[in-house]
Protein backbone atom coordinates (compact mmCIF):
# COMPACT_ATOMS: atom_id res chain seq x y z
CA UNK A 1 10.24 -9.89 10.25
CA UNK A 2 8.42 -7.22 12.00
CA UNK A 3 4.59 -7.03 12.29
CA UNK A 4 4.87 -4.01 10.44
CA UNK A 5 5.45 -4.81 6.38
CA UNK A 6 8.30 -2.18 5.23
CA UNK A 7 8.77 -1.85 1.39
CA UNK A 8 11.93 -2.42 1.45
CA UNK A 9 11.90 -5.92 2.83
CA UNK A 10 9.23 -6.29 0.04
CA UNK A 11 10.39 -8.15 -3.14
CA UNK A 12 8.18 -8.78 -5.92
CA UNK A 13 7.06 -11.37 -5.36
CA UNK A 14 7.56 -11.71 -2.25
CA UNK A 15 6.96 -15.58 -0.84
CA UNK A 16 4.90 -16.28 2.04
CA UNK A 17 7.16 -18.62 4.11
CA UNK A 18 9.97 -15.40 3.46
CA UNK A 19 7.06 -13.10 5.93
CA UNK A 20 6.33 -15.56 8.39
CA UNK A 21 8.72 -17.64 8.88
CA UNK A 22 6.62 -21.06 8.76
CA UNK A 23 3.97 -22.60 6.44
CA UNK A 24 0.44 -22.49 6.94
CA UNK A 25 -2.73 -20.76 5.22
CA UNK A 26 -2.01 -17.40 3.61
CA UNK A 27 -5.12 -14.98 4.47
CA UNK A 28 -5.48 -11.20 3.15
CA UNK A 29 -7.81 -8.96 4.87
CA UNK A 30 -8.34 -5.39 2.70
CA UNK A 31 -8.68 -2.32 4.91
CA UNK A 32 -8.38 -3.90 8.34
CA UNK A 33 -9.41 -0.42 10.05
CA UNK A 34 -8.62 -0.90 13.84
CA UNK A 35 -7.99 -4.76 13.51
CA UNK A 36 -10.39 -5.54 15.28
CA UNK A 37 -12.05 -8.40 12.39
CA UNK A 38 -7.99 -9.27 12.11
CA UNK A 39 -7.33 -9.62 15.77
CA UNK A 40 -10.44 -11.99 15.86
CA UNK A 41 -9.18 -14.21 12.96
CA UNK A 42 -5.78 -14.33 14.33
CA UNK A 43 -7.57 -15.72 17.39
CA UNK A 44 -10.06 -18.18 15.78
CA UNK A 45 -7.46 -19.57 13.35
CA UNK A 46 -4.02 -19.15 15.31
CA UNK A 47 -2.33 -21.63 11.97
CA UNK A 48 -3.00 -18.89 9.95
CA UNK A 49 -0.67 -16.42 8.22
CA UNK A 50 -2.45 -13.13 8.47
CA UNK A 51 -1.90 -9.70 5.78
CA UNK A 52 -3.56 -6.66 6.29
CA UNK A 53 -3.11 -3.43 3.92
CA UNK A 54 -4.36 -0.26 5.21
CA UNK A 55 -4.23 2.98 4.20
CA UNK A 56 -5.10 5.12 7.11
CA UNK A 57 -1.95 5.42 9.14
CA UNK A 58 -3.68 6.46 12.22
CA UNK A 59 -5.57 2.96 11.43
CA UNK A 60 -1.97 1.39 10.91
CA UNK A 61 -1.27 2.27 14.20
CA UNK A 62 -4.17 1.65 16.27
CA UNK A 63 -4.15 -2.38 14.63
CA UNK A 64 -0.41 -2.43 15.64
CA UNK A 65 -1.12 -1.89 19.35
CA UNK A 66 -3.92 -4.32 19.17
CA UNK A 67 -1.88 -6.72 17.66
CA UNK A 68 0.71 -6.15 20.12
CA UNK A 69 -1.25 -6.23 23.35
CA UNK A 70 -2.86 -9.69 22.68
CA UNK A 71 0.68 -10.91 21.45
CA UNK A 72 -0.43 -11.65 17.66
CA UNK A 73 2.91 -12.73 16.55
CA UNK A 74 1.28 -14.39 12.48
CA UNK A 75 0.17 -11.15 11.25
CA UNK A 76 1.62 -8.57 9.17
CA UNK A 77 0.34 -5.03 8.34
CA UNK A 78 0.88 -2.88 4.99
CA UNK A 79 0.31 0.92 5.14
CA UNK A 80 -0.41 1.07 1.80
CA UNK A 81 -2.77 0.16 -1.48
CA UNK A 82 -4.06 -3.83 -1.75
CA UNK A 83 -3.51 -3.87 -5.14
CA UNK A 84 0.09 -3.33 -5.02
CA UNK A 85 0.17 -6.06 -2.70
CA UNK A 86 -2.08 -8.29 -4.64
CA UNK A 87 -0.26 -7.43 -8.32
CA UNK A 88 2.95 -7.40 -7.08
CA UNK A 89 4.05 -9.27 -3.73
CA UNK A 90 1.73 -11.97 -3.74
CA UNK A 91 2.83 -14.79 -5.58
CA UNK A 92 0.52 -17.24 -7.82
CA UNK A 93 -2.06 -19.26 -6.21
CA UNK A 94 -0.76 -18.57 -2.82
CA UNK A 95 -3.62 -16.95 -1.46
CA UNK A 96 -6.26 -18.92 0.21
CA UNK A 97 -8.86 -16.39 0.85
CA UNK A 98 -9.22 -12.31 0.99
CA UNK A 99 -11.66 -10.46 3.19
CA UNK A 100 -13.19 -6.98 1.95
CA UNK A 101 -15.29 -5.74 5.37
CA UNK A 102 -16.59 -2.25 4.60
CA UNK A 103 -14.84 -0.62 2.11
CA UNK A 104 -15.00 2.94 0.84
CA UNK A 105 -17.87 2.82 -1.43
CA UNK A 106 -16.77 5.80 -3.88
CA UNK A 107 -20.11 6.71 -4.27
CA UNK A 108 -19.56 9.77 -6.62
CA UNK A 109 -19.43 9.29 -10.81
CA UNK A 110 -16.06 10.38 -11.23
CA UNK A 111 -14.29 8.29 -8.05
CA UNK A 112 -15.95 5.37 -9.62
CA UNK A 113 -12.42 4.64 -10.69
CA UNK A 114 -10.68 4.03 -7.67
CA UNK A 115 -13.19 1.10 -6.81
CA UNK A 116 -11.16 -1.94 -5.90
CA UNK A 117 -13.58 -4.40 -6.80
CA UNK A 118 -13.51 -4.06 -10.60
CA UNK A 119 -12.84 -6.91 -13.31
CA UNK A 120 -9.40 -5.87 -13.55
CA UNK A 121 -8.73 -6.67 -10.20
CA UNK A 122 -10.59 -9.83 -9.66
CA UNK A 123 -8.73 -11.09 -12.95
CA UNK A 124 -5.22 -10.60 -11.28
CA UNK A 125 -6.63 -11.98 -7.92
CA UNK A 126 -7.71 -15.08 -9.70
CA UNK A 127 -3.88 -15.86 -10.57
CA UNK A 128 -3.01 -15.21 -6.70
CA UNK A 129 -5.74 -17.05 -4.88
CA UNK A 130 -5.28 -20.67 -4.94
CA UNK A 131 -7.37 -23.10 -6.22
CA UNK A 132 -11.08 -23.04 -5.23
CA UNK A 133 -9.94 -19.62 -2.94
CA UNK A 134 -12.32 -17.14 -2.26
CA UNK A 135 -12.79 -13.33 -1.28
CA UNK A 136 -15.78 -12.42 0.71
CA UNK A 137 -17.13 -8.83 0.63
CA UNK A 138 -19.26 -7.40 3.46
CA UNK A 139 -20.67 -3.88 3.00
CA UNK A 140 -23.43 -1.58 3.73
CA UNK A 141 -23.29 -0.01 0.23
CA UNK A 142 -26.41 -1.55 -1.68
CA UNK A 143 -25.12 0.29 -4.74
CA UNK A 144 -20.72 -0.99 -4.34
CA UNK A 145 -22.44 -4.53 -3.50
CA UNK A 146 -24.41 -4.60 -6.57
CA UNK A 147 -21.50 -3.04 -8.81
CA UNK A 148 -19.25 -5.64 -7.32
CA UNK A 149 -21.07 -8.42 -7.66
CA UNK A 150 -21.59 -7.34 -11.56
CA UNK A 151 -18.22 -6.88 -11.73
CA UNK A 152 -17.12 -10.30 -10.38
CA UNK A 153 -19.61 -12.16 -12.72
CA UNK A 154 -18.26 -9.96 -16.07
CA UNK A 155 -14.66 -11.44 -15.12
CA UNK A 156 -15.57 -14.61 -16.00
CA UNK A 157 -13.36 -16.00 -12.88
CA UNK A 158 -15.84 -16.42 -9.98
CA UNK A 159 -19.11 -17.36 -8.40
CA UNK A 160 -20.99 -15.08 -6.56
CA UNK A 161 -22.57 -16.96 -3.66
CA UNK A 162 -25.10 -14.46 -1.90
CA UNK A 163 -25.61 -14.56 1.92
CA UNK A 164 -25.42 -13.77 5.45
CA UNK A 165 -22.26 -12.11 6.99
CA UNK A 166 -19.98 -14.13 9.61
CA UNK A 167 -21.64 -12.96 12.78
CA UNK A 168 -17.66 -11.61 13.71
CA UNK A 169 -17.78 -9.42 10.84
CA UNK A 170 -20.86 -7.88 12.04
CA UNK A 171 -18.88 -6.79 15.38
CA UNK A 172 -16.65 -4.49 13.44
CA UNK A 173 -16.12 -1.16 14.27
CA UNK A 174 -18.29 0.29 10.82
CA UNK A 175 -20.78 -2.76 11.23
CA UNK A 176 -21.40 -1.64 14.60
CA UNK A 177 -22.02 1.78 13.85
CA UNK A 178 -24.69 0.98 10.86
CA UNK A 179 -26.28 -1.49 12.64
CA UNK A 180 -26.82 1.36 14.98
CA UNK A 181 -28.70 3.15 12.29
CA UNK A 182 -30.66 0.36 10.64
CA UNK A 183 -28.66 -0.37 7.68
CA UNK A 184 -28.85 -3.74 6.14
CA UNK A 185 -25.73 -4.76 5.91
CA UNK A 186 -24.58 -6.96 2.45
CA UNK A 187 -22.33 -10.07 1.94
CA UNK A 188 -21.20 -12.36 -0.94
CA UNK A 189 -18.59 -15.09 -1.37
CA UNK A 190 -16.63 -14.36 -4.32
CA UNK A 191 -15.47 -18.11 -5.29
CA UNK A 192 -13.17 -18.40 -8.26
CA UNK A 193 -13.66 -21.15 -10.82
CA UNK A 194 -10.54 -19.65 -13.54
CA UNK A 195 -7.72 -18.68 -13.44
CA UNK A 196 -6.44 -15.95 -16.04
CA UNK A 197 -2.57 -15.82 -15.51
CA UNK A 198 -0.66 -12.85 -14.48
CA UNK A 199 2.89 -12.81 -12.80
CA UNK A 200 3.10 -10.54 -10.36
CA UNK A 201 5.26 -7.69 -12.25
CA UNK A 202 8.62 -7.11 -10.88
CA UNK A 203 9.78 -4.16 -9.45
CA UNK A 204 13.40 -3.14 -10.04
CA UNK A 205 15.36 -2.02 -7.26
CA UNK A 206 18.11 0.54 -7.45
CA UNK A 207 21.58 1.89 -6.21
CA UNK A 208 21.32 4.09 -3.25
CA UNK A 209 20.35 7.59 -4.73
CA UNK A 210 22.33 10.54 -4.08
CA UNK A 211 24.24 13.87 -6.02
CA UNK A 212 26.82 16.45 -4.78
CA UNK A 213 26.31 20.21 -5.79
CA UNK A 214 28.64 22.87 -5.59
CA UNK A 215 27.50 25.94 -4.05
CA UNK A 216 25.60 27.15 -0.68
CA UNK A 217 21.93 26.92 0.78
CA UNK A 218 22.08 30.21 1.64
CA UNK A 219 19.76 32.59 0.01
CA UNK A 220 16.77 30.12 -1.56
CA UNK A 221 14.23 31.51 -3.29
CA UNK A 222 10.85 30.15 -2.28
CA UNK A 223 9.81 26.63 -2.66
CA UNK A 224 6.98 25.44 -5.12
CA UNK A 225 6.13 22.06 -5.75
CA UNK A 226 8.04 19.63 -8.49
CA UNK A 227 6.24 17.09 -10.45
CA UNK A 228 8.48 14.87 -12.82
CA UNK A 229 6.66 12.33 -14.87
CA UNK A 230 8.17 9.32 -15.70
CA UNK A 231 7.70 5.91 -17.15
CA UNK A 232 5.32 4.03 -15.36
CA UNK A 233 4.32 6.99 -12.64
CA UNK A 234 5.33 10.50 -10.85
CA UNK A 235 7.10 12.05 -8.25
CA UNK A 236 6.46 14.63 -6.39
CA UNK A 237 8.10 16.85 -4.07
CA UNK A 238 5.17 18.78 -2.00
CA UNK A 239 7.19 20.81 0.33
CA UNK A 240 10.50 22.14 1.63
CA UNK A 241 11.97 22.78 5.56
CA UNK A 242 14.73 24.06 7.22
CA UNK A 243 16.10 22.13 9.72
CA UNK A 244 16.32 23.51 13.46
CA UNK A 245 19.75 24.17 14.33
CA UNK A 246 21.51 23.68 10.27
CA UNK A 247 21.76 25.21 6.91
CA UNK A 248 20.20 21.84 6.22
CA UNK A 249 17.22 21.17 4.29
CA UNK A 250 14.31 18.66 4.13
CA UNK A 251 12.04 17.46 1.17
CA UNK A 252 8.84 16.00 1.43
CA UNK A 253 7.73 14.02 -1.28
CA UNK A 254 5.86 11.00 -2.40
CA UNK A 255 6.36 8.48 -4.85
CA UNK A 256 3.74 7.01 -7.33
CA UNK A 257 3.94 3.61 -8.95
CA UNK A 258 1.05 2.03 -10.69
CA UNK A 259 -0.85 1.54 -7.34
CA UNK A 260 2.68 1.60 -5.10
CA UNK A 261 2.88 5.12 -3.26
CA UNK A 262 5.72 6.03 -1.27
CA UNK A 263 6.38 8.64 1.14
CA UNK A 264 10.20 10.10 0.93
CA UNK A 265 12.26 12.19 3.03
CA UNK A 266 15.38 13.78 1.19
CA UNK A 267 17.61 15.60 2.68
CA UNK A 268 20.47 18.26 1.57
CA UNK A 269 22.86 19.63 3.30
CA UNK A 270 26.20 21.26 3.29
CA UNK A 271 29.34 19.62 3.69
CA UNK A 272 33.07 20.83 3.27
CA UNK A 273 32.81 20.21 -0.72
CA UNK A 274 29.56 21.37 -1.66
CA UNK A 275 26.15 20.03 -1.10
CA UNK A 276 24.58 16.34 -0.32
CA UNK A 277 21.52 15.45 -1.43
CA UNK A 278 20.62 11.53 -0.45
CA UNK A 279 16.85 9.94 0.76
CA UNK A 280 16.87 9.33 4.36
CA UNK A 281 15.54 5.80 5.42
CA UNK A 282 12.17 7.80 6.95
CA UNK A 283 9.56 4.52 6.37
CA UNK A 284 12.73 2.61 5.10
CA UNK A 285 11.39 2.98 1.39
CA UNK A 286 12.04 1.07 -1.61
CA UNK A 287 14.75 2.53 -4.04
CA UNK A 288 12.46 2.57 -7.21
CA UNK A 289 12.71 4.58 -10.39
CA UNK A 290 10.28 6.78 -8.37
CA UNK A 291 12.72 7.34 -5.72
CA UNK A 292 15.24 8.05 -8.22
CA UNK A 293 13.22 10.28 -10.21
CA UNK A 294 11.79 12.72 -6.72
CA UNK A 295 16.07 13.00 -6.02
CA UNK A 296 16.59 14.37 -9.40
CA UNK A 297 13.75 16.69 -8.89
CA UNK A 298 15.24 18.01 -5.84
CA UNK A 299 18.39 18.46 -7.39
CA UNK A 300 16.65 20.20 -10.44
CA UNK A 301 15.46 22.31 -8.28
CA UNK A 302 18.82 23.47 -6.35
CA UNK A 303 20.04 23.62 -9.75
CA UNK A 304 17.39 26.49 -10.71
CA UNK A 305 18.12 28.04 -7.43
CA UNK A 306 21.83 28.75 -8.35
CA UNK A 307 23.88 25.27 -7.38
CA UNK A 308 26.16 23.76 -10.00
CA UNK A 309 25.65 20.10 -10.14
CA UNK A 310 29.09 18.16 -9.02
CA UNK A 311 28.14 14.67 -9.67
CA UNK A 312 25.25 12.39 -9.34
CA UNK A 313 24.62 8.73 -8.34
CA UNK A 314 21.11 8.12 -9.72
């Protein structure tokens, strides 16, 4: 497997001897920025098996090259949110501990929400870590380190052990710059004492997803976004393109899951009998319901547009 994490090589769970090909300490570290704090625990603890989930993709990318030029062969990297990894990939008491350097604080009333450090979360994470595993939170936030460590204590799973960060952490790219500006600087073991169980909740996979329209691409009308709702999230598809040189056209949309966010690429285009309309393997996705449900959009829309629908595989 690749140092890159694709969804579709994802199952749910997924085991950690299936990513790394060998046993050895599982180790999570949320929002790995440049990878810098990953490439030094990589280093320091070379029989460790190494996860990273990032959001930023220009982040993604800048920890891959790292990783790459100092030949960091036991660590994987996830463009994508930690608590799909966490609720869903992870399997029970496999995790031995979970970093949390620097994380977006939220700081406004209504983003208080997207917080990761919440009692919901730390409940599920006390299922995955195993036992006596800890995550350890560094921040400059005085307000996110106080909420968190409230938050820890009301989930009745851990121990909040205040003190000073690991001197690497502090060498960060974010550290660095706060430092610069005289910010104290936060940090707190998180060390569970029980577990509340929760299986990581399966994801079901489906049939590749495609339909067949009779009619032409000629003669669209313009393109406005398409939001389908379903069971359990929403797809959307954002924008429309011809493609250079074809009467083909390209779909952007994006796929959300309860936490697991997609990015599609669907493509239609005319063949002898009609139209195509299939995903393309752009960021080699997971065929979810989501998947399923941003192809039917597309093909919703075609239909408004004039196409007859021929027959559909979704």
């Amino acid at each position: 497997m690749s140092t890159l994490l694709r969804t579709s090589e994802l199952s749910t769970p997924t085991s950690a001897t299936q990513l790394f090909r060998r046993e050895g300490p599982l180790v999570f570290e949320v929002g790995f920025g440049d990878g810098r704090y990953l490439e030094h625990l990589a280093k320091a603890h070379p029989d460790w098996n190494l996860v990273g989930a990032e959001v930023s993709l220009g982040s993604v990318w800048r920890a891959y090259r790292r990783m790459k030029r100092n030949d960091i062969e036991h660590a994987r990297l996830f463009k994508g949110n930690a608590r799909f990894l966490v609720r869903d990939v992870f399997e029970e008491a496999s995790l031995d501990r979970v970093f949390v350097n620097f994380p977006d604080p939220w700081p406004r009333k209504k983003h208080l929400k997207n917080r990761l450090l919440q009692v919901p979360f730390f409940r599920i994470l006390s299922s995955r870590l195993k036992p006596g595993g800890s995550l350890f939170l560094t921040t400059d936030h005085p307000e996110y380190f106080a909420f968190s460590v409230e938050q820890g204590k009301q989930s009745g799973c851990f121990d909040v052990i205040e003190g000073q960060p690991p001197a690497a952490t502090l060498k960060t790219k974010y550290a660095l710059k706060w430092r610069d500006q005289n910010k104290p600087i936060f940090h707190a073991e998180f060390r569970c004492h029980t577990v509340i169980p929760s299986e990581p909740r399966p994801i079901s996979r489906l049939e590749m997803q495609h339909a067949t329209l009779k009619g032409s691409l000629d003669n669209l009308g313009p393109f406005t976004k398409q939001v389908r709702k379903f069971d359990g999230g929403h797809a959307f598809v954002m924008e429309a393109y011809r493609e250079l040189g074809s009467q083909g056209l390209l779909f952007k949309a994006i796929s959300e899951e309860q936490d697991f966010r997609q990015e599609l690429l669907i493509q239609a285009w005319p063949k002898s009998e009609g139209v195509y309309v299939s995903l393309q393997p752009f960021g080699d996705p997971m065929t979810t319901q989501g998947v399923r449900e941003a192809i039917l959009a597309v093909t919703d829309w075609l239909v408004s547009q004039g196409l007859e629908i021929d027959q559909t595989w979704v």
